[in-house]
Protein backbone atom coordinates (compact mmCIF):
# COMPACT_ATOMS: atom_id res chain seq x y z
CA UNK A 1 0.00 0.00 0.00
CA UNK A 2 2.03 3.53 -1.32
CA UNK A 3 -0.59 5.75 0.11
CA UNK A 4 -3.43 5.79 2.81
CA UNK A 5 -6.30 6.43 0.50
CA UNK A 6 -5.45 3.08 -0.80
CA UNK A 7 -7.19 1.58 1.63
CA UNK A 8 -10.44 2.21 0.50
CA UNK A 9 -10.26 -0.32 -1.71
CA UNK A 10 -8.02 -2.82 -0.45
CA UNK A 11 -9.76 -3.50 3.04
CA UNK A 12 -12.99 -4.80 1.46
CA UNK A 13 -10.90 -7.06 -0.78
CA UNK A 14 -9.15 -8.57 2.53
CA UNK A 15 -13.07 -8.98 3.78
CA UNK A 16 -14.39 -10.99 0.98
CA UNK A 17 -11.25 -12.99 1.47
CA UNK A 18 -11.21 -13.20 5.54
CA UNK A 19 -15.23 -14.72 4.84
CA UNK A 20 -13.88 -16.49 2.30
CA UNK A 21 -11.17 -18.55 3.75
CA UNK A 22 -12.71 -18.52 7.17
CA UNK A 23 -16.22 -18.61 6.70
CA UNK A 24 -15.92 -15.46 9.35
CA UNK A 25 -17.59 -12.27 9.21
CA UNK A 26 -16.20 -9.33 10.77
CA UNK A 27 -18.57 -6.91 13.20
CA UNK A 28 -16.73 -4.61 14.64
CA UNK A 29 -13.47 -2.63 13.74
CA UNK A 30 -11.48 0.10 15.79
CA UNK A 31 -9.18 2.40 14.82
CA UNK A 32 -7.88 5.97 15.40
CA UNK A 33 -9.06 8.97 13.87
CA UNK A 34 -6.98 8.86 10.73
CA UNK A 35 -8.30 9.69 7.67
CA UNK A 36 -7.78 5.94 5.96
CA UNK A 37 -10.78 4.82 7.66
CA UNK A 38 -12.81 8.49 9.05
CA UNK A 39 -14.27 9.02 5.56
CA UNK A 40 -16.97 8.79 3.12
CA UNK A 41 -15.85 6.07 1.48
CA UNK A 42 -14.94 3.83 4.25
CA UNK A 43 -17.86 5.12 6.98
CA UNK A 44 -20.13 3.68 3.85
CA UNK A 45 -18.72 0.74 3.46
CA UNK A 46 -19.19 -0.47 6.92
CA UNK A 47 -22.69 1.14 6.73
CA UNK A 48 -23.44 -1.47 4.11
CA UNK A 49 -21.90 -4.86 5.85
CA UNK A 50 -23.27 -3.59 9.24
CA UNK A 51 -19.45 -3.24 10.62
CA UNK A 52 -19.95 -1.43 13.63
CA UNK A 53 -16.48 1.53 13.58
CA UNK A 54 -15.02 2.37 17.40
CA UNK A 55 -12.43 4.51 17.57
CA UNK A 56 -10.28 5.60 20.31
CA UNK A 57 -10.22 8.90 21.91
CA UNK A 58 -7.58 11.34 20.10
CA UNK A 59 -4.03 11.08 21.13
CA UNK A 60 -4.60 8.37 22.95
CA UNK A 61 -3.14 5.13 21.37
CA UNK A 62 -3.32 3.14 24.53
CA UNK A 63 -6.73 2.24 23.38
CA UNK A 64 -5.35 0.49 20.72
CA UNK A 65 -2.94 -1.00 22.51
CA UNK A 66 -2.77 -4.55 20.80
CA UNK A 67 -2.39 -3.16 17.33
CA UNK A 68 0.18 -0.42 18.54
CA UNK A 69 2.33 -3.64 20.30
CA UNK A 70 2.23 -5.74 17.63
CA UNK A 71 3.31 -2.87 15.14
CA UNK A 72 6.03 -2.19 17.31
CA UNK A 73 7.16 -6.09 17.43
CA UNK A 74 6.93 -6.60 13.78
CA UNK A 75 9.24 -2.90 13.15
CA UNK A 76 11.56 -4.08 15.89
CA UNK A 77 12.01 -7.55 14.37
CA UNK A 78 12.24 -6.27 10.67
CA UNK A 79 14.98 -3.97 11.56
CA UNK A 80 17.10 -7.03 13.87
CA UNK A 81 17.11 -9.04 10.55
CA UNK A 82 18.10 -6.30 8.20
CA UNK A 83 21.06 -5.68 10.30
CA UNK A 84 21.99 -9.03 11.65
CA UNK A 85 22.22 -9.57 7.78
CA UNK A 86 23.37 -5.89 6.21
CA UNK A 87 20.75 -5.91 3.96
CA UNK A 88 20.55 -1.87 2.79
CA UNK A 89 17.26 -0.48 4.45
CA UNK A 90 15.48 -0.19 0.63
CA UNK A 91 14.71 -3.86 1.15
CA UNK A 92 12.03 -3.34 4.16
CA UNK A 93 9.47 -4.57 2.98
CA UNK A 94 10.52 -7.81 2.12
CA UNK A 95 11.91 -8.13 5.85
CA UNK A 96 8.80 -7.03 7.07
CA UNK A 97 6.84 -9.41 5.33
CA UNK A 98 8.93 -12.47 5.99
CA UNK A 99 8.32 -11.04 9.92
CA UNK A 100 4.79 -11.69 9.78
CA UNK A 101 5.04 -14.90 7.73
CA UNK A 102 7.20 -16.17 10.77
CA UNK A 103 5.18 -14.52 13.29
CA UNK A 104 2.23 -15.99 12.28
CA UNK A 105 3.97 -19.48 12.52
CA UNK A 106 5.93 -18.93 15.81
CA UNK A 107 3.91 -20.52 19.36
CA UNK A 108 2.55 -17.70 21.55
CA UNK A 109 1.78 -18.33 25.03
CA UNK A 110 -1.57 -15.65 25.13
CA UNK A 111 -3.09 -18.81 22.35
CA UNK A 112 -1.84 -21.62 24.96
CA UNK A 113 1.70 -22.38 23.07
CA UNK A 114 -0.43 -22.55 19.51
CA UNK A 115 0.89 -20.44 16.83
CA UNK A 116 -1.94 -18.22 14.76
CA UNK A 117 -1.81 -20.50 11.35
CA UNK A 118 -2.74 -23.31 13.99
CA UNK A 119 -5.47 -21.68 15.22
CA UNK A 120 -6.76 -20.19 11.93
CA UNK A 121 -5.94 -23.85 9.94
CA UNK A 122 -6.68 -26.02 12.56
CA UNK A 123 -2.91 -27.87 11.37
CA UNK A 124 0.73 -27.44 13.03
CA UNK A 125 3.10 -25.52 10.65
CA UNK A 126 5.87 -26.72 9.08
CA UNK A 127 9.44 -25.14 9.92
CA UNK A 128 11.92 -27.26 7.78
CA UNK A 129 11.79 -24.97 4.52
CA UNK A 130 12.50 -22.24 6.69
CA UNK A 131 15.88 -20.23 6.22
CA UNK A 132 17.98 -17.46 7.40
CA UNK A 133 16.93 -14.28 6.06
CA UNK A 134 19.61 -12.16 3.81
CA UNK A 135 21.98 -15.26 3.50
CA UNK A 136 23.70 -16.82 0.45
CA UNK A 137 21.47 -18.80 -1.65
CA UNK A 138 22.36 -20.46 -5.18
CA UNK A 139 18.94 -20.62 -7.29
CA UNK A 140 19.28 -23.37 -10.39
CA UNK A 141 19.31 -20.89 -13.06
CA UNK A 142 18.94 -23.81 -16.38
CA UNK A 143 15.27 -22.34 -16.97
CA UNK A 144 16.67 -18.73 -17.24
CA UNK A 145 19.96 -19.21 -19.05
CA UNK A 146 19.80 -18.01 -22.89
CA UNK A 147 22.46 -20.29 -23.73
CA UNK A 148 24.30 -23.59 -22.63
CA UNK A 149 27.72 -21.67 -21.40
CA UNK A 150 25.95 -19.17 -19.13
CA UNK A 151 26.56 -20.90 -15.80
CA UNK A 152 23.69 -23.08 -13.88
CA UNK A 153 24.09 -21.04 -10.77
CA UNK A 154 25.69 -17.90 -9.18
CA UNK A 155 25.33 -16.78 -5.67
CA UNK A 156 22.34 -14.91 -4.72
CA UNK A 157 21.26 -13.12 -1.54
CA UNK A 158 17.72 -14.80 -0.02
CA UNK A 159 14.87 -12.42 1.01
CA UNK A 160 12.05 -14.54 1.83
CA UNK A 161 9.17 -16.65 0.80
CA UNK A 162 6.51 -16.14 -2.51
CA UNK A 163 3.09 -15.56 -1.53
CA UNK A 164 1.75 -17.02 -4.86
CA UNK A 165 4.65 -19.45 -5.80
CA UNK A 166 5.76 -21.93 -3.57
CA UNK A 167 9.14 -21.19 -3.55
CA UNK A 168 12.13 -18.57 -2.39
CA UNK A 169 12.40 -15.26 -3.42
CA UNK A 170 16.23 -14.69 -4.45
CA UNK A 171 18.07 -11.62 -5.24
CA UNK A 172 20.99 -10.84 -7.77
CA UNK A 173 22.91 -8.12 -5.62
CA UNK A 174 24.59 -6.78 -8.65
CA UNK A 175 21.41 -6.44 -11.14
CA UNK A 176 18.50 -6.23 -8.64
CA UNK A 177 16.79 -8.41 -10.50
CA UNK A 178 14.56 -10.95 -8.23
CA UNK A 179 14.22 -14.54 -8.99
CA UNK A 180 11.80 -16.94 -7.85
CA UNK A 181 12.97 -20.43 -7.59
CA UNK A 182 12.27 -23.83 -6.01
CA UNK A 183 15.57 -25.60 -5.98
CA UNK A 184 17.62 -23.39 -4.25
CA UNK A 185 20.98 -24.29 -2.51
CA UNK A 186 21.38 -22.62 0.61
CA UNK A 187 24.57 -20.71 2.63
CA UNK A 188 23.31 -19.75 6.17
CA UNK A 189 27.05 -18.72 7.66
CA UNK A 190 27.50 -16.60 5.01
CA UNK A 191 25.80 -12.69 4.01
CA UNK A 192 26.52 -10.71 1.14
CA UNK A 193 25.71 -8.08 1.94
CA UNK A 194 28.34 -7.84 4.93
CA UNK A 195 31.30 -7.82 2.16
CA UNK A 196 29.76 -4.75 0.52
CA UNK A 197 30.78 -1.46 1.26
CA UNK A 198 27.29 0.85 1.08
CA UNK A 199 28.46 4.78 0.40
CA UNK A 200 25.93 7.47 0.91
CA UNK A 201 25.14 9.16 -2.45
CA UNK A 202 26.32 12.36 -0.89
CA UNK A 203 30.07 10.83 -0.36
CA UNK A 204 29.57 9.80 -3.26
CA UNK A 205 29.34 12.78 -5.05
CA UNK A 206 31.99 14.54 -3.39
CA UNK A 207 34.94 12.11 -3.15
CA UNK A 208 36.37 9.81 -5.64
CA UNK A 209 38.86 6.79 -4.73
CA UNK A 210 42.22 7.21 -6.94
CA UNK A 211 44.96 4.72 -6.65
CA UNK A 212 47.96 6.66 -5.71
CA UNK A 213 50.27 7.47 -8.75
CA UNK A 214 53.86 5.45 -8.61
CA UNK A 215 55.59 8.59 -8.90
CA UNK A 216 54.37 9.73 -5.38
CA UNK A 217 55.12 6.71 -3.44
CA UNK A 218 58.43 7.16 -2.62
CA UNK A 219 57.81 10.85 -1.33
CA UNK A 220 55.14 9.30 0.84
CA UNK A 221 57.93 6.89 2.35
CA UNK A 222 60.04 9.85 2.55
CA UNK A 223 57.67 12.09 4.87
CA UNK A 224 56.74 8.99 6.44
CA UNK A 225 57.28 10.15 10.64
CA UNK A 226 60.40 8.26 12.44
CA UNK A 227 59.30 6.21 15.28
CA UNK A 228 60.60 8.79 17.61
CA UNK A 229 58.00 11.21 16.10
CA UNK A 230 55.14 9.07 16.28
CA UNK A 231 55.89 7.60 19.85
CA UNK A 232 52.10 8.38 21.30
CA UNK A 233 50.48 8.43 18.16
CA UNK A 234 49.58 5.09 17.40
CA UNK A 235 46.02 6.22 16.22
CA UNK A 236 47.21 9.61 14.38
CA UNK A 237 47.94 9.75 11.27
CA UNK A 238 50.52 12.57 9.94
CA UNK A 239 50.61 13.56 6.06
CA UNK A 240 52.59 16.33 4.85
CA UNK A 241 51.47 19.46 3.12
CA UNK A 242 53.68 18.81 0.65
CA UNK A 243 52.39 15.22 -0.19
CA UNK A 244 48.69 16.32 -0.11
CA UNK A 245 50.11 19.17 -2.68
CA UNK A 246 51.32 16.70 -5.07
CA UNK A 247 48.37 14.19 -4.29
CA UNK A 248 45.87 17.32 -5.04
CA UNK A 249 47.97 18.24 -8.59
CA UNK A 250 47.65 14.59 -9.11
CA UNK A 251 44.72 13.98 -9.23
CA UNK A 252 43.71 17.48 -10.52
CA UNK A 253 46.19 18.22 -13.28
CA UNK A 254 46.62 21.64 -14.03
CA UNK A 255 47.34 22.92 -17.73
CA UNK A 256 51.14 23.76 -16.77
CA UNK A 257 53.53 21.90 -15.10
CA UNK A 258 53.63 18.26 -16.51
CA UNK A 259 54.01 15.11 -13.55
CA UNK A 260 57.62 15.11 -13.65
CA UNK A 261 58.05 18.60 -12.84
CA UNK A 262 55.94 17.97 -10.34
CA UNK A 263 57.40 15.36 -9.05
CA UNK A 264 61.25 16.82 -9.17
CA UNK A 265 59.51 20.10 -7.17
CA UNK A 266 58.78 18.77 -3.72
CA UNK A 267 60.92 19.19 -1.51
CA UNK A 268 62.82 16.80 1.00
CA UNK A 269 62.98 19.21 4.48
CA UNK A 270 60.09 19.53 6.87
CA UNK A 271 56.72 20.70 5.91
CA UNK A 272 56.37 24.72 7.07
CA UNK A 273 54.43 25.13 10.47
CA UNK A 274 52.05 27.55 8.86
CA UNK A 275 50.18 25.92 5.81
CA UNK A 276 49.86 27.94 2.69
CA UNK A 277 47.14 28.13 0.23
CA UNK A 278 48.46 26.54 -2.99
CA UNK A 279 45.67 26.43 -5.46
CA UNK A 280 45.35 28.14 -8.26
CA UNK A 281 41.73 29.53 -7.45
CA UNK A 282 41.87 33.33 -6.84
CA UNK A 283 38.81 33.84 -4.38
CA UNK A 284 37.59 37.72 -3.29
CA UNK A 285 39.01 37.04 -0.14
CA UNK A 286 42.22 37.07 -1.73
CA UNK A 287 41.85 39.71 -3.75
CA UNK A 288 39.61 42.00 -1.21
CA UNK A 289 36.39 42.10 -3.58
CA UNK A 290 34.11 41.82 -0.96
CA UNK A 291 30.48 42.89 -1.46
CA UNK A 292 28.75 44.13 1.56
CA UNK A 293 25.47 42.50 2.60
CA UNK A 294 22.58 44.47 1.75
CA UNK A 295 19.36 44.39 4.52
CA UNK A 296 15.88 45.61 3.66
CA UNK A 297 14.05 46.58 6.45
CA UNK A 298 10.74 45.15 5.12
CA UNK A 299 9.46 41.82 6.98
CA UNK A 300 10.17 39.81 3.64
CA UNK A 301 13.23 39.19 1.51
CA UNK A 302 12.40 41.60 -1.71
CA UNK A 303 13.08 39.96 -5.06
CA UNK A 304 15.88 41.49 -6.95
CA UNK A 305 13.44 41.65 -10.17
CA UNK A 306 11.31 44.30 -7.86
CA UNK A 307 13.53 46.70 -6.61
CA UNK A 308 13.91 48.44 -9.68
CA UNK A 309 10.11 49.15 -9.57
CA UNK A 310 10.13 50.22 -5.95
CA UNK A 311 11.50 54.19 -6.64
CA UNK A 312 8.50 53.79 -9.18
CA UNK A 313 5.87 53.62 -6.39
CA UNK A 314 4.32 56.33 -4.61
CA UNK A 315 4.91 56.40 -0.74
CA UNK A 316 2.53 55.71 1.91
CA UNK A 317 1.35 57.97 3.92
CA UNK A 318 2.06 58.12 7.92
CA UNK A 319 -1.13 60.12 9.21
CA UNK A 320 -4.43 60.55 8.30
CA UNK A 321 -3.71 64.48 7.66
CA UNK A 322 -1.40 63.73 4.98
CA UNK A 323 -3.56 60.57 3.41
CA UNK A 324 -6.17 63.31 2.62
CA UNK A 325 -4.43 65.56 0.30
CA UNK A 326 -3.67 63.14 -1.76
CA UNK A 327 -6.94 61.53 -3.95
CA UNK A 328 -6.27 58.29 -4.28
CA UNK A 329 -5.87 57.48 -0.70
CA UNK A 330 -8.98 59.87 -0.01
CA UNK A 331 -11.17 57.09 -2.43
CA UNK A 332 -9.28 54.24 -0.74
CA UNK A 333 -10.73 55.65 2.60
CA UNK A 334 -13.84 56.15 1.19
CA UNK A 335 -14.25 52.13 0.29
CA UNK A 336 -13.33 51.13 3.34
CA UNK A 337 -15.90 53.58 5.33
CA UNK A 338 -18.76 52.50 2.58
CA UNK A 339 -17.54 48.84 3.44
CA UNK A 340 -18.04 49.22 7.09
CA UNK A 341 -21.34 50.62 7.13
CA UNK A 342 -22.45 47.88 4.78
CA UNK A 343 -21.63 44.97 7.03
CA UNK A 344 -23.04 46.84 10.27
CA UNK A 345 -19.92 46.76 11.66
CA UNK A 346 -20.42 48.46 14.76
CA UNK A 347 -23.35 50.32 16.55
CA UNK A 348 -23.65 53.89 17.86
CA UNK A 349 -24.37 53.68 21.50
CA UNK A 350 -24.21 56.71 24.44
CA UNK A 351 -21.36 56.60 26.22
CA UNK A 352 -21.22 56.00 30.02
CA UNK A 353 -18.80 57.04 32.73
CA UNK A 354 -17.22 54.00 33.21
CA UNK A 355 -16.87 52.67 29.88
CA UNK A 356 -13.61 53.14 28.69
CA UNK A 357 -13.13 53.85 24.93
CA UNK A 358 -10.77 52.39 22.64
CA UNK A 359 -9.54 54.86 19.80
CA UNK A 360 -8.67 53.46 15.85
CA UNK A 361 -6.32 54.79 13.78
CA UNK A 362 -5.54 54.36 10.13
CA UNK A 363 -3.15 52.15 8.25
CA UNK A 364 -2.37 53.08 4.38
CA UNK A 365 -0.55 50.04 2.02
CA UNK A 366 0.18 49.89 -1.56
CA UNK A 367 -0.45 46.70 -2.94
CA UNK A 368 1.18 45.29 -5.58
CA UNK A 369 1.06 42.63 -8.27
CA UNK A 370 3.18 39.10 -8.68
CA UNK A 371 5.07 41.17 -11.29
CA UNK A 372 5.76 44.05 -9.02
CA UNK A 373 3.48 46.75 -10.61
CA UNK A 374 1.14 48.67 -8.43
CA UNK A 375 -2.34 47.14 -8.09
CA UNK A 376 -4.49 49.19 -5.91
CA UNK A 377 -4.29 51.28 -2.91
CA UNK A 378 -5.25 49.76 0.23
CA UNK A 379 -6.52 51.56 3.26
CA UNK A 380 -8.20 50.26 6.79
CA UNK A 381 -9.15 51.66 10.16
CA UNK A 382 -7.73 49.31 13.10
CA UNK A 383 -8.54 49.76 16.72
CA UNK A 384 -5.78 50.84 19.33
CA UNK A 385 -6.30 48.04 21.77
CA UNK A 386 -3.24 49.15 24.09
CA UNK A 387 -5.46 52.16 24.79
């Protein structure tokens, strides 16, 4: 299920098939207020079938405390057998679903040491096709070879058990491609996944493994720190500015100086206590081009495509004195009185002594369009309420 709406039409499919296989009718469902099952769709479905909807009191999941626990278990468990096995997190689902296939099989002391498919099927599972989830597996591979060289079997990583085949669900770590087989060989001291490095796509992206050149090893020996020097620093690890120069150039080549010239510039003596900025990039810091930060004093960053039609607007005013010698604020007053009276906005009542009376004053915008031209003039009378 991707999204929660889906559920409008998968839970009366698993209905018909719960009365189906169990000749069982369900009567009454509870749930949270979520919006999978507090809707039209769903409050009329159980309308129809007579299903009689409980749901617990909001934020308060103890209510549904069996559902809650036995989400939690079946997380929890998916999770131990991802990383007892390394299997990259993408693959979820399948541990998640090869959780409840064993849960449902496992003895459980609330159902008197019976395991649920005993209970539901009235038979004992069996456990000896079971096997260790995200191990080796070797599927026969004769029905999918396209010719008679291609070999009969390559190792594979196991994720579980078909629900519509009765066989195992194997997975070619290179490709991604998932084959379903029934004579499968079987590994279960050994885990690909454990002798694969995973990199984030972000380290990715910014590094990239080079072997280092031959040219450069003997400098490293070179720089390499005496054991005098590295008495104490077992865990340290020292590298010279001038190796990580030639390492950078390396791997970086710059237009000019060829490798050997490279190579016959670094010098033997000790790298300089202070480091020194080597690269060919000339940055404004460098070179003192600094641009100064500009601040607006507005409430929102201004787009750089409006401030040229700022100087073109007129100002506002700051008192109602000054908003009345100019006519298009004195019609944008106007509206807003006209509005006021319209929708009976207040009544005129005599004042009494101890009434204490709360004075307005008026606040003048320009309002403008998405493109930054002026739109209309906007005027409204607010009430002083720190009066």
């Amino acid at each position: 299920m991707a999204r929660k709406s889906d559920v409008a039409t998968i839970f009366p499919a698993f209905l018909q098939q719960m009365a189906k296989q169990f000749n069982n009718s369900m009567k009454i469902i509870q749930s949270d207020g979520g919006g999978e099952f507090v809707n039209t769709i769903m409050q009329t479905h159980f309308a129809a079938n007579g299903i009689i909807h409980r749901l617990s009191c909001p934020r308060t999941p103890e209510q549904n405390g069996l559902v809650e626990r036995r989400h939690r278990h079946i997380i929890e468990t998916g999770l131990t057998l991802l990383a007892h096995a390394s299997v990259p997190v993408k693959y979820w689902t399948t541990a998640f679903n090869i959780v409840v296939f064993l849960i449902n099989r496992l003895p459980s002391s609330v159902l008197d040491h019976m395991s649920p498919h005993e209970l539901a099927f009235g038979s004992s599972p069996k456990y000896d096709f079971l096997r260790v989830f995200g191990c080796s597996c070797y599927p026969l591979l004769s029905p999918f070879d396209r010719t008679k060289l291609e070999y009969k079997s390559i190792c594979f990583v196991f994720l579980g058990y078909s629900a519509n085949h009765k066989g195992y669900c194997c997975l070619e770590p290179h490709t991604g491609c998932l084959y379903i087989s029934r004579h499968v060989r079987f590994n279960e001291q050994h885990f690909p996944f454990k002798n694969v490095i995973v990199s984030h796509s972000f380290r990715s992206q910014l590094f990239e493994l080079q072997a280092l050149p031959k040219s450069l090893q003997n400098t490293a020996l070179q720089h390499s720190p005496t054991s005098s020097q590295s008495a104490g620093m077992d865990d340290v690890e020292v590298v010279p500015t001038q190796l990580m120069e030639a390492i950078h150039s390396s791997v970086h080549p710059s237009p000019t100086p060829p490798t050997s010239a490279l190579h016959s510039s670094l010098p033997v003596s000790a790298p300089p206590s202070i480091p020194q900025h080597t690269h060919q990039m000339v940055t404004r810091t460098q070179t003192g081009n600094l641009k100064p930060k500009v601040f607006f004093s507005s409430r929102y960053h201004i787009p750089v495509c409006f401030l040229a039609d700022l100087a073109a607007q007129p100002p506002e005013p700051t008192s109602y004195r000054q908003a009345l010698q100019i006519p298009q604020w004195k019609q944008a007053m106007q509206a807003e009185m006209d509005a006021l009276h319209a929708n009976n906005t207040w009544t005129l009542v005599p004042r009494k002594p101890d009434m204490n009376v709360v004075s307005s004053k008026w606040v003048f915008k320009v309002k403008t369009k998405s493109n930054g031209t002026l739109d209309r003039y906007k005027a409204r009378v607010v009430a002083r309420g720190f009066t």
